[in-house]
Protein backbone atom coordinates (compact mmCIF):
# COMPACT_ATOMS: atom_id res chain seq x y z
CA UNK A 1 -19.87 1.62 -26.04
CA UNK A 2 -18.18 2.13 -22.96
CA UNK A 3 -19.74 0.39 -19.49
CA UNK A 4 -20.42 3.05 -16.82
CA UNK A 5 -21.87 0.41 -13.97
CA UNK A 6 -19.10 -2.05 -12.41
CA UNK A 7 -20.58 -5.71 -12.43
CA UNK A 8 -20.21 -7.12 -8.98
CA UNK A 9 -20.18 -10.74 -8.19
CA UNK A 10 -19.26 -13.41 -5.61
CA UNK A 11 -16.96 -15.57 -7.97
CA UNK A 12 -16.39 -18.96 -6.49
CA UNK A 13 -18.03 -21.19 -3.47
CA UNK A 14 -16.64 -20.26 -0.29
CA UNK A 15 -13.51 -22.00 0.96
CA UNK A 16 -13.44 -23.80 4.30
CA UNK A 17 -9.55 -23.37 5.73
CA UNK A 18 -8.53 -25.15 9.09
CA UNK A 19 -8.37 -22.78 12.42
CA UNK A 20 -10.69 -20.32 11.02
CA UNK A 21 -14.21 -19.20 12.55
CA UNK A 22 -15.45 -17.95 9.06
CA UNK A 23 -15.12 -19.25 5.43
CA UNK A 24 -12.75 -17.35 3.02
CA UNK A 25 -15.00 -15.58 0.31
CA UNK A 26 -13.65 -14.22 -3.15
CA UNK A 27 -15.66 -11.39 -4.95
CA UNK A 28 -15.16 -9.62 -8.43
CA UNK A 29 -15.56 -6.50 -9.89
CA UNK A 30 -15.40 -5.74 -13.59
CA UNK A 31 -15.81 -2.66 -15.91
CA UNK A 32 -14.74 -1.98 -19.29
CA UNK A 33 -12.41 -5.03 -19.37
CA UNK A 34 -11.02 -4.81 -16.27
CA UNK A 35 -11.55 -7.09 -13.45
CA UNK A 36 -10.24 -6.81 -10.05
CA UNK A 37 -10.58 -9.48 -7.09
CA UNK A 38 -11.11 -9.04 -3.56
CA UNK A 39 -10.90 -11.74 -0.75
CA UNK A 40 -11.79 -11.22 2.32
CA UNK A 41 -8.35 -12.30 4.05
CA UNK A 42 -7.06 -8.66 5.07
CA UNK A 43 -9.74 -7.17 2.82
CA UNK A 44 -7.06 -7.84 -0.04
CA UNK A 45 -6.90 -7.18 -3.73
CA UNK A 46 -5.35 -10.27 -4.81
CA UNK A 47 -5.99 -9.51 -8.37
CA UNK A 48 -6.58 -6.74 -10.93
CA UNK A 49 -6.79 -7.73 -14.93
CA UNK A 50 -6.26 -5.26 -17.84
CA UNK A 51 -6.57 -6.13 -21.69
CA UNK A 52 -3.83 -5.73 -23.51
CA UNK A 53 -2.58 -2.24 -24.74
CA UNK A 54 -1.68 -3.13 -28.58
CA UNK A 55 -5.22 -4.19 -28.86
CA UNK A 56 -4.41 -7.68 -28.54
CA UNK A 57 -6.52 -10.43 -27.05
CA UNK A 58 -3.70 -11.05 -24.14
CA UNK A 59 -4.69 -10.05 -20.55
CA UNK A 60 -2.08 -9.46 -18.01
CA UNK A 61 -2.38 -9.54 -13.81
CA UNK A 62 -0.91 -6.57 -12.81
CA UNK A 63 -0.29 -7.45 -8.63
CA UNK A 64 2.03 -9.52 -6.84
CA UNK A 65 0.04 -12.77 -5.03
CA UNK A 66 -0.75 -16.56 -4.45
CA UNK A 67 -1.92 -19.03 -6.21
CA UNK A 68 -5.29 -19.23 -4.17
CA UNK A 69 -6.78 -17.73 -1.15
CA UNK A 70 -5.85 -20.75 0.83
CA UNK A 71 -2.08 -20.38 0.31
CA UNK A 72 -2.26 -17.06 1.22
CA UNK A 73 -3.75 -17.58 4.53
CA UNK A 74 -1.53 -20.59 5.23
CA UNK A 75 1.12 -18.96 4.71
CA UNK A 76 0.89 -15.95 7.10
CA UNK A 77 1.45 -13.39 3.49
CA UNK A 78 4.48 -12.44 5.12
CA UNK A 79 5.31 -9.67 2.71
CA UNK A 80 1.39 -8.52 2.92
CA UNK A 81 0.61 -8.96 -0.49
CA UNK A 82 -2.50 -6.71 -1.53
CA UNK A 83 -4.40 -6.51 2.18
CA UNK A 84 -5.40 -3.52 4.49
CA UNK A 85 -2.79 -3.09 6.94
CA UNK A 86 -3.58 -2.03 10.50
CA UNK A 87 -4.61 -1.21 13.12
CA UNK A 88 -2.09 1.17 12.58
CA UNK A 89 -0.36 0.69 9.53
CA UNK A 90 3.70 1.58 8.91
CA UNK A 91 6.12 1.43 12.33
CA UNK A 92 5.66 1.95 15.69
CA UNK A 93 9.00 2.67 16.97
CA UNK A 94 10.25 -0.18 20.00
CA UNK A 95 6.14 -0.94 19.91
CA UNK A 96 5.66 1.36 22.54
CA UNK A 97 3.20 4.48 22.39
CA UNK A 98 1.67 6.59 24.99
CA UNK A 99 -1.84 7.90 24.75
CA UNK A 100 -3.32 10.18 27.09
CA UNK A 101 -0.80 9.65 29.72
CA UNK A 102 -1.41 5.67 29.31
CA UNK A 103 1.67 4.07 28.04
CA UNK A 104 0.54 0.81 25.90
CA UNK A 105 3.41 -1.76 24.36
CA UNK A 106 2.19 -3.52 21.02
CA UNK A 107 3.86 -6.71 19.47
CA UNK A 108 7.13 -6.41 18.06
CA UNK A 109 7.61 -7.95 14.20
CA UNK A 110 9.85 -6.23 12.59
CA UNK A 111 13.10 -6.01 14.06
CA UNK A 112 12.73 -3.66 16.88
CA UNK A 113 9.25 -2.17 16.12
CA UNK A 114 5.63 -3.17 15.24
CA UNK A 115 4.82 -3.30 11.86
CA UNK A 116 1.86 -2.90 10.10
CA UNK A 117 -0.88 -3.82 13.51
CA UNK A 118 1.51 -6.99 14.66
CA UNK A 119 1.87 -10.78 14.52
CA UNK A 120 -1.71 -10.68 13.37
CA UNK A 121 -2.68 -7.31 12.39
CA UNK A 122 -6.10 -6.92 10.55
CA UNK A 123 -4.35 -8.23 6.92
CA UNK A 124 -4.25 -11.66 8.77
CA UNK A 125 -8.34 -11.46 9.52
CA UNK A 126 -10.85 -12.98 7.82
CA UNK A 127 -13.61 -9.46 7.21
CA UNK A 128 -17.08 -10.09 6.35
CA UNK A 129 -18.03 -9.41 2.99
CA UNK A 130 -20.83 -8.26 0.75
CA UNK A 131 -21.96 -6.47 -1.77
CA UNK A 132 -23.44 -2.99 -1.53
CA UNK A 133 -25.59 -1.79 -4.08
CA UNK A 134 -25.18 1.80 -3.32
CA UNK A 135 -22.02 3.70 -2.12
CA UNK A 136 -21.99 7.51 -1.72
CA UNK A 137 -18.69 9.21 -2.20
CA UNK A 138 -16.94 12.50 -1.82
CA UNK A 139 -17.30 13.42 -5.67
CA UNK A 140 -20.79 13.03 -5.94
CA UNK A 141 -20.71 8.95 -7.74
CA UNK A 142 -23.64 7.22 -6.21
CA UNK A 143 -25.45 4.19 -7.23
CA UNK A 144 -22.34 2.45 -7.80
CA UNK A 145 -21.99 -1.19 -6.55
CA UNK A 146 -19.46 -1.77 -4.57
CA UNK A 147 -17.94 -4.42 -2.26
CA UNK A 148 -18.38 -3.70 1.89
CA UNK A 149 -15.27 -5.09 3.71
CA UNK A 150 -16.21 -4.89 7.33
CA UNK A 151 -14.13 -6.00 10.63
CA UNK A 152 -14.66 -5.56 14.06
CA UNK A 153 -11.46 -5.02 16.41
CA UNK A 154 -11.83 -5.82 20.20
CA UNK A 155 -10.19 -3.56 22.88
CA UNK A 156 -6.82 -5.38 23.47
CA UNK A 157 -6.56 -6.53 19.83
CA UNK A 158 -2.76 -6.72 19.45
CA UNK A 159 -1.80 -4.43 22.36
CA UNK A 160 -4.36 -1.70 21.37
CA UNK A 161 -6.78 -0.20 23.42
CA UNK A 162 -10.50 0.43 22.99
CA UNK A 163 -12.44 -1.66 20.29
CA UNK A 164 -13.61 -0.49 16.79
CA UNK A 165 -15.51 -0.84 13.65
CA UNK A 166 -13.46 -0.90 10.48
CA UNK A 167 -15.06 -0.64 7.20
CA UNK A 168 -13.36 -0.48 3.65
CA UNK A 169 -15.94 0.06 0.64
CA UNK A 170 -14.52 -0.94 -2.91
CA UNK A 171 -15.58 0.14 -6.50
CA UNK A 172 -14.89 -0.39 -9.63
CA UNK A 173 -16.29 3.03 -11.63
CA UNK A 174 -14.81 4.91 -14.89
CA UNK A 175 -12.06 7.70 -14.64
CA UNK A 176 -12.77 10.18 -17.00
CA UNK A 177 -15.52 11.64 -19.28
CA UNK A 178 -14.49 9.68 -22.26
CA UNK A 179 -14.72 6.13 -20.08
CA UNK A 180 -11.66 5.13 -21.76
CA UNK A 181 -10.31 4.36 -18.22
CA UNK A 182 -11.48 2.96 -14.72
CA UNK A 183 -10.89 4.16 -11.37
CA UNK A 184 -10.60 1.22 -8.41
CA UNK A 185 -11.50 3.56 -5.00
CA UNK A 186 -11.38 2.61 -1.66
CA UNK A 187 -13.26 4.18 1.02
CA UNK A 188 -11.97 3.32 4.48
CA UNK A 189 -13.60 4.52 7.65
CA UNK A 190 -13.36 3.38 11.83
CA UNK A 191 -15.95 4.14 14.73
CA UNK A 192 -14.86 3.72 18.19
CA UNK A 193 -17.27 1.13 19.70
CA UNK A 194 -16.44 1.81 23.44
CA UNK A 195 -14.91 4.64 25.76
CA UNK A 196 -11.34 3.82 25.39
CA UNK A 197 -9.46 6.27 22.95
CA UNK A 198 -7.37 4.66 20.35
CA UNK A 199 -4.84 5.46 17.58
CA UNK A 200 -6.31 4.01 13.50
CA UNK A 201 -4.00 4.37 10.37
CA UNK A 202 -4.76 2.34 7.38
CA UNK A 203 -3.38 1.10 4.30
CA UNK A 204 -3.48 -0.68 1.12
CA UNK A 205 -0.66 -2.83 1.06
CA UNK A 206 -1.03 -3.69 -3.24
CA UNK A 207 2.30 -4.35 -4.83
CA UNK A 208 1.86 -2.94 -8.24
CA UNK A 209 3.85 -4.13 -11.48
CA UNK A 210 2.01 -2.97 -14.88
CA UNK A 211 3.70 -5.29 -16.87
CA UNK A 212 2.01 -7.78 -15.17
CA UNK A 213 2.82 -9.62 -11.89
CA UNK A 214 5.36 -11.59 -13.15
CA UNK A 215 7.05 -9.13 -15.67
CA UNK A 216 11.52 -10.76 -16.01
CA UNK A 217 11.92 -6.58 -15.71
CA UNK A 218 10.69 -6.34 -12.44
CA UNK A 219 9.60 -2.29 -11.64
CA UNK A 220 12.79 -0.91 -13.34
CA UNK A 221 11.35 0.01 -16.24
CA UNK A 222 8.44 1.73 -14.60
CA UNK A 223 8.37 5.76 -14.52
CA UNK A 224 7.75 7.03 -11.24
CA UNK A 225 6.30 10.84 -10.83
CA UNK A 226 5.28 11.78 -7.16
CA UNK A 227 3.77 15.37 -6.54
CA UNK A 228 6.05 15.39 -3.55
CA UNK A 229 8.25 18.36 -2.51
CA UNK A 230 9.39 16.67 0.82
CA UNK A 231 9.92 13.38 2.61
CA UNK A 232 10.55 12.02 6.26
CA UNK A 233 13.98 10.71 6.82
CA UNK A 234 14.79 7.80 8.71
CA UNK A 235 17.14 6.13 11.77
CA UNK A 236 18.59 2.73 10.62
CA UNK A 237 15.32 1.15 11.94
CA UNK A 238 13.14 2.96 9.58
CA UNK A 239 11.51 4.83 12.01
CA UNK A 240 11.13 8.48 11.33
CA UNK A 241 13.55 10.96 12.96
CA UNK A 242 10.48 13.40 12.93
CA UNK A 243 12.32 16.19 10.59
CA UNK A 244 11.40 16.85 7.20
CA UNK A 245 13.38 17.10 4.32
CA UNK A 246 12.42 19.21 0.45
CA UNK A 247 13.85 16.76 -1.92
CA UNK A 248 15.55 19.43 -3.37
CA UNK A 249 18.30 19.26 -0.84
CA UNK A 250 18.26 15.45 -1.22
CA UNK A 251 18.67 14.77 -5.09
CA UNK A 252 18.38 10.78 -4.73
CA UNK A 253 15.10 11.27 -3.21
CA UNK A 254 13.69 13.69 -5.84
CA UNK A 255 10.49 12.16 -7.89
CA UNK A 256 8.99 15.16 -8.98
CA UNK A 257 9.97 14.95 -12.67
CA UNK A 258 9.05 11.58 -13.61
CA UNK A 259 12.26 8.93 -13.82
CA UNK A 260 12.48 5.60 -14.29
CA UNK A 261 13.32 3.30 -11.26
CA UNK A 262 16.03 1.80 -12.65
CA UNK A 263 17.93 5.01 -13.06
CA UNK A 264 16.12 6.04 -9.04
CA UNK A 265 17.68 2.85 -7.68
CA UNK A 266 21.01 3.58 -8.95
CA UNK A 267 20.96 7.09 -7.49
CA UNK A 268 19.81 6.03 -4.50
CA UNK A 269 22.66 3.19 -3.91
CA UNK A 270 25.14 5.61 -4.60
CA UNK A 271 24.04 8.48 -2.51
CA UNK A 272 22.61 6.07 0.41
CA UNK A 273 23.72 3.01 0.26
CA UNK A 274 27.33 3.35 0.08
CA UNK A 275 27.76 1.50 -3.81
CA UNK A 276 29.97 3.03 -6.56
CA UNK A 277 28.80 3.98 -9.78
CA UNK A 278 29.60 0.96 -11.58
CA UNK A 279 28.16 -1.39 -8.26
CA UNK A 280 25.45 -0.13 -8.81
CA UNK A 281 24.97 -0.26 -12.04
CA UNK A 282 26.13 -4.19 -12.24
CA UNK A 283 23.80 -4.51 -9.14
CA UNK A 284 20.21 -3.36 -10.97
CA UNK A 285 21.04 -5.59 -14.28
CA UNK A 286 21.48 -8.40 -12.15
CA UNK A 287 19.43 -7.88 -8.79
CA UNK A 288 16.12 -9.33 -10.78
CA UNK A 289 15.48 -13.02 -8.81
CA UNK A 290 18.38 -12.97 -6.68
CA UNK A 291 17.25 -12.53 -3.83
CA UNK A 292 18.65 -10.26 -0.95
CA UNK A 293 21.14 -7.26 -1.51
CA UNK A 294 23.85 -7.06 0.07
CA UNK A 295 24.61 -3.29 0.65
CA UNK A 296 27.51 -1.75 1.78
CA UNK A 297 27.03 0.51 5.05
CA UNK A 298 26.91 4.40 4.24
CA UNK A 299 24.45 7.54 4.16
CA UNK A 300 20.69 6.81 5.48
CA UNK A 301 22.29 4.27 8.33
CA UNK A 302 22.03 1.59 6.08
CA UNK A 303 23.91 -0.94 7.84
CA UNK A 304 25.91 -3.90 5.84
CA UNK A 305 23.27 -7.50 4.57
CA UNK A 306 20.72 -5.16 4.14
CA UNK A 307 18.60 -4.74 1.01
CA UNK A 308 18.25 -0.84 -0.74
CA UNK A 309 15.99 0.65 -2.13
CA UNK A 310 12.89 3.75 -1.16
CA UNK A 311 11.02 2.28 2.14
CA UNK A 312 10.72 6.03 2.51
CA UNK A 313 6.89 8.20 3.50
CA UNK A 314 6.82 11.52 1.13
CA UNK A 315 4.24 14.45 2.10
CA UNK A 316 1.41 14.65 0.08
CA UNK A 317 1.63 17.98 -1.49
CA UNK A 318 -0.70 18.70 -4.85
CA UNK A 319 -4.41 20.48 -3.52
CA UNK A 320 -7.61 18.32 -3.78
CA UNK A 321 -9.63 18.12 -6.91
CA UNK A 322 -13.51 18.43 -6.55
CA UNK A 323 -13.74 15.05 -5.20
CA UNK A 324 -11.80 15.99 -1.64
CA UNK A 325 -8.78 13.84 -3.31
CA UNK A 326 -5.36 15.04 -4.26
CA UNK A 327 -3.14 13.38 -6.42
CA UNK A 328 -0.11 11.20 -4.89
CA UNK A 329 1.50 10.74 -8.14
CA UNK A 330 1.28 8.65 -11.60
CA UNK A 331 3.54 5.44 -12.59
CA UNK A 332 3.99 4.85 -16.61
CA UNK A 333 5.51 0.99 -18.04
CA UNK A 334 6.16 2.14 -21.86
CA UNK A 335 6.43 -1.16 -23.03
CA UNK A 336 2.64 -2.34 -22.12
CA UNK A 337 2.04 1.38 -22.93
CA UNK A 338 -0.24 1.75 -19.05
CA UNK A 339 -0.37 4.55 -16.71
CA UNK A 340 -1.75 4.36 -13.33
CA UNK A 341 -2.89 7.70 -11.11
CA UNK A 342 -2.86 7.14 -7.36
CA UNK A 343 -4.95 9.71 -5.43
CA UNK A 344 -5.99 9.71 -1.68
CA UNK A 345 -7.17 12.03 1.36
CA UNK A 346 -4.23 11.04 3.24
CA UNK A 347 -1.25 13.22 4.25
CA UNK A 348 1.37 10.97 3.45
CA UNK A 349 2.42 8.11 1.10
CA UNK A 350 5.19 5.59 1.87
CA UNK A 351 7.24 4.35 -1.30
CA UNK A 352 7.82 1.07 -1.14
CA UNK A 353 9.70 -0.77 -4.21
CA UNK A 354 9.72 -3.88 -2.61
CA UNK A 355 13.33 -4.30 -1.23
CA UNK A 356 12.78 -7.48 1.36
CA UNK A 357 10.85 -9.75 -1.37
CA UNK A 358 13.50 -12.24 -1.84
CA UNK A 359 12.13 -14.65 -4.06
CA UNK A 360 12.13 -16.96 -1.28
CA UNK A 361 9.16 -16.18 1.01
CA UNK A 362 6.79 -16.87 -0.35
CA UNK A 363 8.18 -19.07 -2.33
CA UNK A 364 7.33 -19.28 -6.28
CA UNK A 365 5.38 -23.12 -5.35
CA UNK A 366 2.55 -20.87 -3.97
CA UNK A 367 2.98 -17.74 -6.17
CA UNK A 368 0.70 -17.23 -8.74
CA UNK A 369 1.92 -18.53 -12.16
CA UNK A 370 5.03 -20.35 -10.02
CA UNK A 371 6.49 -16.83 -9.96
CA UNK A 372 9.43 -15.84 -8.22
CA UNK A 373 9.18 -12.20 -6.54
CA UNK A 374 12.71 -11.14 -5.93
CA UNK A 375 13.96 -7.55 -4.77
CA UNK A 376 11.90 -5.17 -7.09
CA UNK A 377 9.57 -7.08 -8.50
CA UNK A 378 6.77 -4.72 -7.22
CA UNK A 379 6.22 -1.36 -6.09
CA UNK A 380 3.38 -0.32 -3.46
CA UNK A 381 2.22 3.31 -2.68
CA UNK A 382 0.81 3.56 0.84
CA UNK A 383 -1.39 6.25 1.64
CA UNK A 384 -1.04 6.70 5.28
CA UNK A 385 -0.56 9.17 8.32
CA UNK A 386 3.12 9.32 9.40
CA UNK A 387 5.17 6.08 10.19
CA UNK A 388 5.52 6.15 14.26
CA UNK A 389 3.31 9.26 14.19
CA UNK A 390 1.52 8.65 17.77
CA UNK A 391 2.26 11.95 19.06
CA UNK A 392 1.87 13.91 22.20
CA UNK A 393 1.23 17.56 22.11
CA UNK A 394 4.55 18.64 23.52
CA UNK A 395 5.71 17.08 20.42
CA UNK A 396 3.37 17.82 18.51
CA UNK A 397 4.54 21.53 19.31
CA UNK A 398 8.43 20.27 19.14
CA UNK A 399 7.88 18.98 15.41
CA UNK A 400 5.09 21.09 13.47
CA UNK A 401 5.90 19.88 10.46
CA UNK A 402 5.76 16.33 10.95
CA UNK A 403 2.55 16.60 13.30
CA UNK A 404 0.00 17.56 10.27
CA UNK A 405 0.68 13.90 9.37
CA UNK A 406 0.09 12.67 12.47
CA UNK A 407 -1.62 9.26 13.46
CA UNK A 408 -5.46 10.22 14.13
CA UNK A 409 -6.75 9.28 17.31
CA UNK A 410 -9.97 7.82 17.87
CA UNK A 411 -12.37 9.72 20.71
CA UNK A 412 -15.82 9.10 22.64
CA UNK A 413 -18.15 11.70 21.04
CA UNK A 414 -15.23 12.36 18.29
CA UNK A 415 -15.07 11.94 14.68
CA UNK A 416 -14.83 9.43 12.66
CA UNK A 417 -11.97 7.78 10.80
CA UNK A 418 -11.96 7.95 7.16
CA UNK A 419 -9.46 7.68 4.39
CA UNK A 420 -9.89 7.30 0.42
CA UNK A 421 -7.38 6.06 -2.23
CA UNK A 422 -8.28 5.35 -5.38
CA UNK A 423 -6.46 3.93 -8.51
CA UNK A 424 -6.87 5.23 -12.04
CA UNK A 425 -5.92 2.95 -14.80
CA UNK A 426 -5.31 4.22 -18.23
CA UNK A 427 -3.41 3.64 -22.16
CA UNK A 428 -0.77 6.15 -22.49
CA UNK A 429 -2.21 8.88 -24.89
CA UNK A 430 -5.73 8.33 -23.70
């Protein structure tokens, strides 16, 4: 008989870590033989367990992370492996945004823009922790336990003005009727604590790979389907150039039918990264571990050293079931024979296939299993507001189309921040 109620535990003793004010705490969920992990650095999922497909007694980690919570903190998670990214997550282009005729500079960390809230955005905080034993949601599910993530932001945190509450809610409930499946959801939310108006976009930052973390086939064998008509191309920096673009006129970045992302990479270095057919084709059977691409310069400003591959935010598209969600798109591994459903409130959803992991940093000696995550090894689906999407109203009016993704802004006597995602996990033919 199918579980319908998540078990939710604190799993191990708290862990004491030099030059922090608060312990590192680890807590699991688990429901119908799945188990997920959440730590409290960056409000992370470090791991998620599913049984075996072929009915087997094998169990196989599905994300990308450390060893332990302590080499993840140590080392900075440079890639951000599995946390909440923000205060605002994606770019902000040359760190500079202007807010009500204030003009506020943020730290730079990623080439020539801020990345993902800065040098030490909220996935480098320790959030408190604890379990709830009743979360409301949008589709009606309450009395689920849950796990309350919760971090308060002070007014000047990172170049940001005006201080908030962030909370993130996970749980751990079943996806359809049958209970053959489970659904991971996370609720988000923000409250502005003060009178200082501020911009909030957040993310979960999980690198995905359902042949388990450390699959030798990386994503490429992994069929991608996005209900996407349209996308937000870039400048060489990765920052939006505020048009957007059906996929239709851009076949390299059309998902809509399902393909795998070995045959979506080689498109894609053909038509924007400058490689000929047979490049490319040599580079994807060989790119697996090897660190860094070296791309030739071409469409999409690519420039030469640097690694292809989508980095790329797609407009959400497909209407919202019952629950207020719509769905972002589904990701299907034949071989372990799993399926995965992303849904979210969110406008947009940057695809991510994990270009810049180079198998170097981090390094396999504090991966889990010794891994090594080279270029591809895992795929993330961001559900966001637009990258660089701090907008004024004459732009607002300039770009229409890119403005119903833009950032939301934080008021006194405004409303609230929230945004949902949620995860479905299922066999193929369930």
């Amino acid at each position: 008989m199918q579980e319908r109620q998540a078990k939710v535990s604190e799993i191990e003793p708290a862990l004491e870590v030099k030059d922090t004010s608060k312990p590192i705490r680890v807590f699991s969920l688990s429901l119908n033989g799945v188990t997920v992990e959440l730590c409290s650095i960056g409000a992370s999922i470090t791991k998620i367990i599913l049984p075996k497909s072929d009915g087997s007694t094998g169990i196989d980690d599905i994300v990308l992370g450390y060893k332990s919570p302590v080499e993840m903190y140590e080392s900075g998670n440079p890639p951000f492996l599995g946390v909440i990214v923000g205060r605002v997550a994606n770019r902000i282009g040359r760190g500079i945004f202007s807010l009500d005729g204030n003009d506020y500079k943020v730290a730079i960390n990623s080439d020539t823009n801020h990345l993902h809230g800065g040098v030490r955005g909220f996935s480098r905080c320790l959030w408190d922790m604890e379990i709830v034993e009743e979360v409301p949601t949008k589709d009606g599910c309450n009395g689920h336990k849950g796990v309350k993530c919760s971090l308060l932001s002070p007014d000047g945190d990172q170049g940001y003005p005006g201080s908030i509450l962030v909370t993130a809610i996970y749980t751990l409930v079943p996806s359809n009727d049958s209970g053959t499946g489970v659904l991971l959801r996370l609720n988000m939310t923000a409250t502005l604590q003060g009178d200082k108006p501020t911009p909030i976009n957040l993310a979960q930052h999980t690198y995905f790979n359902l042949g388990g973390h450390d699959n030798p086939d990386g994503i490429l064998e992994h069929k991608l389907k996005l209900a996407c008509n349209s996308f937000t191309p870039t400048d060489a920096t990765f920052i939006p150039t505020r048009s957007v673009v059906k996929v239709e006129d851009d076949p390299a970045m059309d998902l809509r039918k399902g393909t795998t992302m070995r045959d979506a990479l080689k498109l894609f270095a053909v038509s924007k990264a400058g490689l000929t057919n047979d490049d490319a084709l040599k580079h994807v059977q060989s790119s697996l571990r090897s660190g860094s691409t070296i791309a030739k310069s071409g469409a999409n400003c690519l420039t030469p050293g640097q690694p292809y591959g989508f980095d790329h935010n797609y407009l959400v598209h497909s209407a919202p079931k019952e629950s207020g969600l719509s769905l972002v798109g589904s990701v299907e591994h034949e071989e372990s024979k799993r399926v995965m459903k992303v849904y979210t409130t969110a406008p947009g959803v940057q695809v991510y296939t994990g270009n810049y992991l180079d198998g170097v940093n981090p390094s396999p000696q504090i991966c889990k299993d010794g891994a090594v995550y080279g270029q591809w090894q895992g795929f993330c689906l961001e559900t966001q507001t637009f990258p660089d999407g701090i907008m004024s109203l004459e732009e607002e009016a300039t770009y229409p189309e890119f403005s119903q993704g833009k950032c939301f802004i934080l008021r006194p006597g405004g409303a609230d921040y929230t945004h949902t995602v949620a995860y479905s996990f299922e066999t193929m033919g369930c």
